[in-house]
Protein backbone atom coordinates (compact mmCIF):
# COMPACT_ATOMS: atom_id res chain seq x y z
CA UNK A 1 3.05 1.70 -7.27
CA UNK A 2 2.96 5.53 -6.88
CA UNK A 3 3.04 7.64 -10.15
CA UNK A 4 5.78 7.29 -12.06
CA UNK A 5 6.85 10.27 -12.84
CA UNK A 6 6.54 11.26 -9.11
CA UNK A 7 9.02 8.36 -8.64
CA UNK A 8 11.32 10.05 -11.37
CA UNK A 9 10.96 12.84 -9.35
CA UNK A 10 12.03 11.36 -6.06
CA UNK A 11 15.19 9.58 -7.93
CA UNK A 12 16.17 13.24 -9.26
CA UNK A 13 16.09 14.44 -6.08
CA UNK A 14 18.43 11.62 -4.51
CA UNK A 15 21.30 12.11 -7.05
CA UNK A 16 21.03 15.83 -8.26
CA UNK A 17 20.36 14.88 -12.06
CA UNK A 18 16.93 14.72 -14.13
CA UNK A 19 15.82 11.13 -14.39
CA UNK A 20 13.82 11.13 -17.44
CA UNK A 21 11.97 8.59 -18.87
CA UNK A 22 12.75 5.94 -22.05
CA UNK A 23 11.47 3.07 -23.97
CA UNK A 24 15.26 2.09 -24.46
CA UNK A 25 17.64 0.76 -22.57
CA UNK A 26 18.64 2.57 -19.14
CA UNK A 27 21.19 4.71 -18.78
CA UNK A 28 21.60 3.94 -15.07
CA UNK A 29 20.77 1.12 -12.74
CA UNK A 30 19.61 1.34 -9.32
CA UNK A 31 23.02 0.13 -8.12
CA UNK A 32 24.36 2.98 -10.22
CA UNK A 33 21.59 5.79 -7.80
CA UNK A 34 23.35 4.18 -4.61
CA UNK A 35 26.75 4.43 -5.70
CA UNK A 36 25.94 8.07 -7.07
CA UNK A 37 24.14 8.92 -3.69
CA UNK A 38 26.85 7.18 -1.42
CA UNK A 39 30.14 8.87 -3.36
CA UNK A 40 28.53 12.22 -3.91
CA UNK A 41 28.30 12.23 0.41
CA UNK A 42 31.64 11.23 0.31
CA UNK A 43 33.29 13.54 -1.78
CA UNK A 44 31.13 16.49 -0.44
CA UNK A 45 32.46 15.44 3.12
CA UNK A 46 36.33 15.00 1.57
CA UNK A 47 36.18 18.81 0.35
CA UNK A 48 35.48 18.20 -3.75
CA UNK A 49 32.91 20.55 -5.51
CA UNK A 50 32.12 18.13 -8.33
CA UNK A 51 32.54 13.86 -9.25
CA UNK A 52 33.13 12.14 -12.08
CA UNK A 53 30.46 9.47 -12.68
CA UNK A 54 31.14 7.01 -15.72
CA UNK A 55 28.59 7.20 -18.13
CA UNK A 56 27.44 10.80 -16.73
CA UNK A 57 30.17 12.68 -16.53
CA UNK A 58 30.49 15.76 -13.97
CA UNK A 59 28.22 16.06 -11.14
CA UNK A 60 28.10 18.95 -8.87
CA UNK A 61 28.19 18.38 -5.24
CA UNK A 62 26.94 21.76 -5.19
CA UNK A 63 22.76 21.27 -4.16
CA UNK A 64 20.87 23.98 -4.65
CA UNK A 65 17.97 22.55 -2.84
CA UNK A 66 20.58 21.81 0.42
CA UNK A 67 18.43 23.97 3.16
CA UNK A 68 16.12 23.16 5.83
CA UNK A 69 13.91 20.02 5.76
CA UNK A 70 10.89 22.21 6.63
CA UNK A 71 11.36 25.18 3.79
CA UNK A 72 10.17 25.54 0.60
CA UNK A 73 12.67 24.22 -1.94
CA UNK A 74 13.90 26.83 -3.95
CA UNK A 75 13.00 26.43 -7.61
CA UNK A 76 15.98 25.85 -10.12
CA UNK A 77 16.29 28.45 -12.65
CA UNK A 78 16.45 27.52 -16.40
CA UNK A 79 20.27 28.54 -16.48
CA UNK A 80 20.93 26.11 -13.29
CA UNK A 81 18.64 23.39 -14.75
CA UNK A 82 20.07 23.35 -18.21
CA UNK A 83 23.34 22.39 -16.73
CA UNK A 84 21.88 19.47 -14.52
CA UNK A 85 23.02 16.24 -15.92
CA UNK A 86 20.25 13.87 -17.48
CA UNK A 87 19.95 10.14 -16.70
CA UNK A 88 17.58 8.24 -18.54
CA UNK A 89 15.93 5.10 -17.25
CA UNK A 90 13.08 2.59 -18.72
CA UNK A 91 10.65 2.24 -15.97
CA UNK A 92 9.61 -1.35 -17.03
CA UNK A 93 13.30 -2.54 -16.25
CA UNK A 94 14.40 -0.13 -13.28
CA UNK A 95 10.83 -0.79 -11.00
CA UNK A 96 9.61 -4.28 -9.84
CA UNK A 97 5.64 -3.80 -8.62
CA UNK A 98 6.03 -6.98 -7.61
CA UNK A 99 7.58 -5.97 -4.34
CA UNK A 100 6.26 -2.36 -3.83
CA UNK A 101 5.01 -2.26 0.07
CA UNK A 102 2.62 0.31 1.92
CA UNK A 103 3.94 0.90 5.08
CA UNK A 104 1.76 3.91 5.29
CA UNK A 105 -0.28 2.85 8.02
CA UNK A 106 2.09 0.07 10.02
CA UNK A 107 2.93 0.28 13.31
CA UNK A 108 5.20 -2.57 14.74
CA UNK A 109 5.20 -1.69 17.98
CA UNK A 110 7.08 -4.33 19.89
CA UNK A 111 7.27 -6.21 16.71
CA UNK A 112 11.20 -7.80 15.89
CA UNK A 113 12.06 -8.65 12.45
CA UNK A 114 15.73 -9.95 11.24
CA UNK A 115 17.62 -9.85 8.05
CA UNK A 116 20.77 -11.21 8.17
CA UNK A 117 20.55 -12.16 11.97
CA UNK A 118 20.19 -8.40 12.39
CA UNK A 119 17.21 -6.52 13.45
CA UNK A 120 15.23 -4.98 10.98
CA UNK A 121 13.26 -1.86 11.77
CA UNK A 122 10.98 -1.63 9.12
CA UNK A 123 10.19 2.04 6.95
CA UNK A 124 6.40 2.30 9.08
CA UNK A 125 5.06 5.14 7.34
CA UNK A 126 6.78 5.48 4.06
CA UNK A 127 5.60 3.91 1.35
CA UNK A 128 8.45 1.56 -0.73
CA UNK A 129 8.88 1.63 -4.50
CA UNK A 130 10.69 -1.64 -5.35
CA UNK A 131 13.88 -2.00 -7.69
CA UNK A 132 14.43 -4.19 -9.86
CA UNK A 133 17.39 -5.75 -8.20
CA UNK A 134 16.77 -9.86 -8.69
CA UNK A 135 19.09 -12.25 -10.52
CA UNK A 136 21.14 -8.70 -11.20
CA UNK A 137 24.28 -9.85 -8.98
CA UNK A 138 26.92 -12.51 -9.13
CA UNK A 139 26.15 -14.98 -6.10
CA UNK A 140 22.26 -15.25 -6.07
CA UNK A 141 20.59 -13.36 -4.31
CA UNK A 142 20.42 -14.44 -0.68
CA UNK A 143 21.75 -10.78 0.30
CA UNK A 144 18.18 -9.80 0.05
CA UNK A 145 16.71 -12.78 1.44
CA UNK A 146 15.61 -13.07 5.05
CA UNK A 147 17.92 -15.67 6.45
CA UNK A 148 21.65 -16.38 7.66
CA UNK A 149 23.17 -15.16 4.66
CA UNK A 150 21.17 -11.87 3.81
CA UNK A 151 22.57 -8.86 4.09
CA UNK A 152 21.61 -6.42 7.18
CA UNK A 153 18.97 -3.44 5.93
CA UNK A 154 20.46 -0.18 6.04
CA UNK A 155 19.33 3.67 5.27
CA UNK A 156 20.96 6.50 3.23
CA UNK A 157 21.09 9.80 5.08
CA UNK A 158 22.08 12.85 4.00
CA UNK A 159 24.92 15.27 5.14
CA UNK A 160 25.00 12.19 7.79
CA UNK A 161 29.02 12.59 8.68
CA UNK A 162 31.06 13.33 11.90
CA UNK A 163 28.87 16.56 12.58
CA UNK A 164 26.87 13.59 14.41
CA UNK A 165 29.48 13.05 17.10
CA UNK A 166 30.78 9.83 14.96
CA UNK A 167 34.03 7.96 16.57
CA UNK A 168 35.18 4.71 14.79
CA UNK A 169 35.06 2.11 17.19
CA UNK A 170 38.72 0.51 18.30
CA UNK A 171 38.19 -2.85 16.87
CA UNK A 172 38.70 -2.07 13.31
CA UNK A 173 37.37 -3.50 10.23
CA UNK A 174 36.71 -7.16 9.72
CA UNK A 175 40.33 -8.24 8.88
CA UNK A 176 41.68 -5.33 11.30
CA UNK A 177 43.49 -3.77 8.06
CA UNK A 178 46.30 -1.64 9.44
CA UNK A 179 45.48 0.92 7.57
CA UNK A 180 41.70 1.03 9.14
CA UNK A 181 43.21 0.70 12.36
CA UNK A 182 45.95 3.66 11.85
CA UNK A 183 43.09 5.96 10.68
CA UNK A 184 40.86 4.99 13.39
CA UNK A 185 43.51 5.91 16.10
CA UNK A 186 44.68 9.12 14.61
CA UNK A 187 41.20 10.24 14.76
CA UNK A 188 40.84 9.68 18.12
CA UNK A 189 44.25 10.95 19.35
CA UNK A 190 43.35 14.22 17.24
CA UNK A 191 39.92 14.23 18.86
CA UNK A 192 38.35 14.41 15.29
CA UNK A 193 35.14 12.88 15.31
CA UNK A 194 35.07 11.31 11.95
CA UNK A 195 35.51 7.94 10.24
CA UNK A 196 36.65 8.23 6.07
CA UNK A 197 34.21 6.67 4.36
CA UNK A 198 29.96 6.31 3.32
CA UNK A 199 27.66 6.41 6.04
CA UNK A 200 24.27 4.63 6.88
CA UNK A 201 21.97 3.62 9.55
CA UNK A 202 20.16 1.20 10.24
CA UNK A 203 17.53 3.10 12.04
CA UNK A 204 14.54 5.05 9.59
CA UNK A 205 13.90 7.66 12.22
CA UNK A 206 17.49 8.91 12.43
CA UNK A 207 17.76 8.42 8.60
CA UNK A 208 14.61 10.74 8.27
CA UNK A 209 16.39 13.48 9.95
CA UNK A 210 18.76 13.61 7.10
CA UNK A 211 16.59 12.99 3.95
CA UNK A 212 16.24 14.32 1.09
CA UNK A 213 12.77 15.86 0.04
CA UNK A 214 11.19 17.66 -3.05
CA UNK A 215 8.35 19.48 -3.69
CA UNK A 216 6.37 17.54 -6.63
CA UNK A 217 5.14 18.71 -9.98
CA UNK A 218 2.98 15.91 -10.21
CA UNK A 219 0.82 16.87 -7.52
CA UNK A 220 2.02 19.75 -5.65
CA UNK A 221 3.15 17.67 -2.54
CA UNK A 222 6.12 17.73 -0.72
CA UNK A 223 7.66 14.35 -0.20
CA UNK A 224 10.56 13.15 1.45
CA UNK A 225 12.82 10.68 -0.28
CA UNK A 226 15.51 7.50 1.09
CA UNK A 227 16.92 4.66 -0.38
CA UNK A 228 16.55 1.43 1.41
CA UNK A 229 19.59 -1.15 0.97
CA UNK A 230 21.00 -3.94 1.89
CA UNK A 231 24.66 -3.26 3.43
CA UNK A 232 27.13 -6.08 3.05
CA UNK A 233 28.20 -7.49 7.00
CA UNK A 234 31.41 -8.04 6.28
CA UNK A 235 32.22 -4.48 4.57
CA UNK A 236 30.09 -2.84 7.39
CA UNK A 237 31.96 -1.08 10.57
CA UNK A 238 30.36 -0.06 13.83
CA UNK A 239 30.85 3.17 14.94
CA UNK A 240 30.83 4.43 18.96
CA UNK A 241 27.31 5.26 17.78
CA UNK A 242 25.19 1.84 17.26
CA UNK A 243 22.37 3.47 15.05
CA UNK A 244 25.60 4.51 12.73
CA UNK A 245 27.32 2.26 10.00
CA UNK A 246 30.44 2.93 8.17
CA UNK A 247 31.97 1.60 4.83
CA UNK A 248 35.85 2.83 5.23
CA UNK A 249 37.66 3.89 2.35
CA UNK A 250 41.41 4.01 3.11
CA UNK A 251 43.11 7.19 2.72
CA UNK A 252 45.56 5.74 -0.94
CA UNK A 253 42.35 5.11 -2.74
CA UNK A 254 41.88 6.77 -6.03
CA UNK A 255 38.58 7.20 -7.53
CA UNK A 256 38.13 3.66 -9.42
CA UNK A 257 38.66 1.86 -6.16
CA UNK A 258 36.17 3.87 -3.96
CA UNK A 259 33.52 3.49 -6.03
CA UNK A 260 34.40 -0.16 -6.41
CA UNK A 261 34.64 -0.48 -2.64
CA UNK A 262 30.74 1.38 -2.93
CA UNK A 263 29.15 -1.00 -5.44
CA UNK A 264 30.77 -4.18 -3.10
CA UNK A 265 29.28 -2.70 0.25
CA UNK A 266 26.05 -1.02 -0.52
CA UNK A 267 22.68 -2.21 -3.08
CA UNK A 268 19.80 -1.03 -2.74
CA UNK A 269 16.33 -2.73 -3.10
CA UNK A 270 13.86 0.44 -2.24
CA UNK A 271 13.11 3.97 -2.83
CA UNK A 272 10.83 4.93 -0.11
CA UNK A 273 8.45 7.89 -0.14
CA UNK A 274 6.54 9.84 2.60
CA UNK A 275 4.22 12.60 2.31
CA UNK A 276 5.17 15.52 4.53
């Protein structure tokens, strides 16, 4: 496992807070970095400057370090830092070594791999810091298994939204809800380009073009930062784009139901890392 506290890092650069470390209980889980990662997108892309996070309080959705990939992150001043919120976490329950994997130097190549009867293109050249996501959810855990009744692997980007040409596709969600379907057609007869809801891919590269990176105290790298998850098939809509997946949130929702539609779609399993 890579230093912790360059892991710490990499989490505080995911979800805009400090992630600190304790010998207590933690303050967040790594379900609670997706759904913070996932709504903060989705708010940011709705129009809201900050969200309300249970347990956290107010978040800006206001980045400072939002800028070119290829820049040098601008550092925080003490003012802007003192109001960052502060989630603490207890490394020995959060982590599971167990799982860490180096894809550093993997190259598939022709190479197929499936989870959930869906291919799996594997993180080749990031290196994954495992969560400690076992025996954690009602139902087993089979999502993150490797067979029928896994869940599909998916990829957190960031700013990834309809500035990428994104169309819902006509067939609507799983049970063809009306209300997916009426949102889906408006957008098209309007011409927008966007579906209302989270967005992930399946696909590292395209992911990697919308990461989030951080220059590290630790060691003076910069690193680039994703979550890996699994994404749950039957929550999951295709988009006109097939390296795009979208979770839809219906227009009526208020704020307890989107992030309960979040933590029933998206958990993640990895926090992958790669050295610019």
């Amino acid at each position: 496992m890579p230093d912790t506290k360059l892991c710490l890092e990499a989490l505080s650069a995911l979800c805009g807070c400090r992630v600190e470390p304790t010998s207590g209980a933690s303050q967040f889980t790594p379900q609670d970095f997706v759904n913070v990662v996932s709504l903060k997108e989705f708010y940011k892309q709705e129009g809201f400057k900050e969200l309300e996070y249970p347990s956290l309080g107010t978040l800006s959705l206001q980045d400072p370090e939002d800028q070119d990939l290829y820049s040098s992150p601008p550092a925080l001043t003490e003012q802007q830092e003192s109001f960052r919120a502060t989630v603490k976490i207890n490394p020995q329950d959060f982590f599971h070594p167990q799982y860490d994997y180096d894809f550093t130097n993997i190259k598939d190549g022709n190479k197929k791999f499936l989870r959930g009867n869906e291919q799996y293109v594997r993180p080749c050249g990031w290196t994954r810091v495992a969560l400690r996501v076992t025996q954690k959810y009602e139902g087993g855990d089979d999502w993150l298994g490797t067979g029928k009744d896994a869940w599909p692997v998916s990829y957190n980007g960031h700013n990834m939204d309809g500035s990428l040409g994104i169309i819902l596709t006509h067939g609507g969600s799983p049970d063809n809800n009306p209300s997916f379907l009426e949102a889906a057609a408006s957008s098209l007869v309007a011409g927008g380009t966007r579906g209302r809801g989270v967005y992930s891919t399946p696909q590292i590269n395209l992911a990697e073009k919308y990461c989030k990176y951080f220059k590290s105290k630790v060691d003076g790298k910069k690193y680039k930062v994703i979550l890996q998850n699994r994404i749950n098939p039957g929550k999951r809509t295709k988009c006109q784009r097939d390296d795009i997946w979208l979770v839809y949130i219906p227009e009526d929702y208020n704020d307890v139901q989107v992030r309960a539609v979040v933590q029933e779609s998206i958990r993640p399993y990895g926090l992958l890392l790669k050295q610019e």
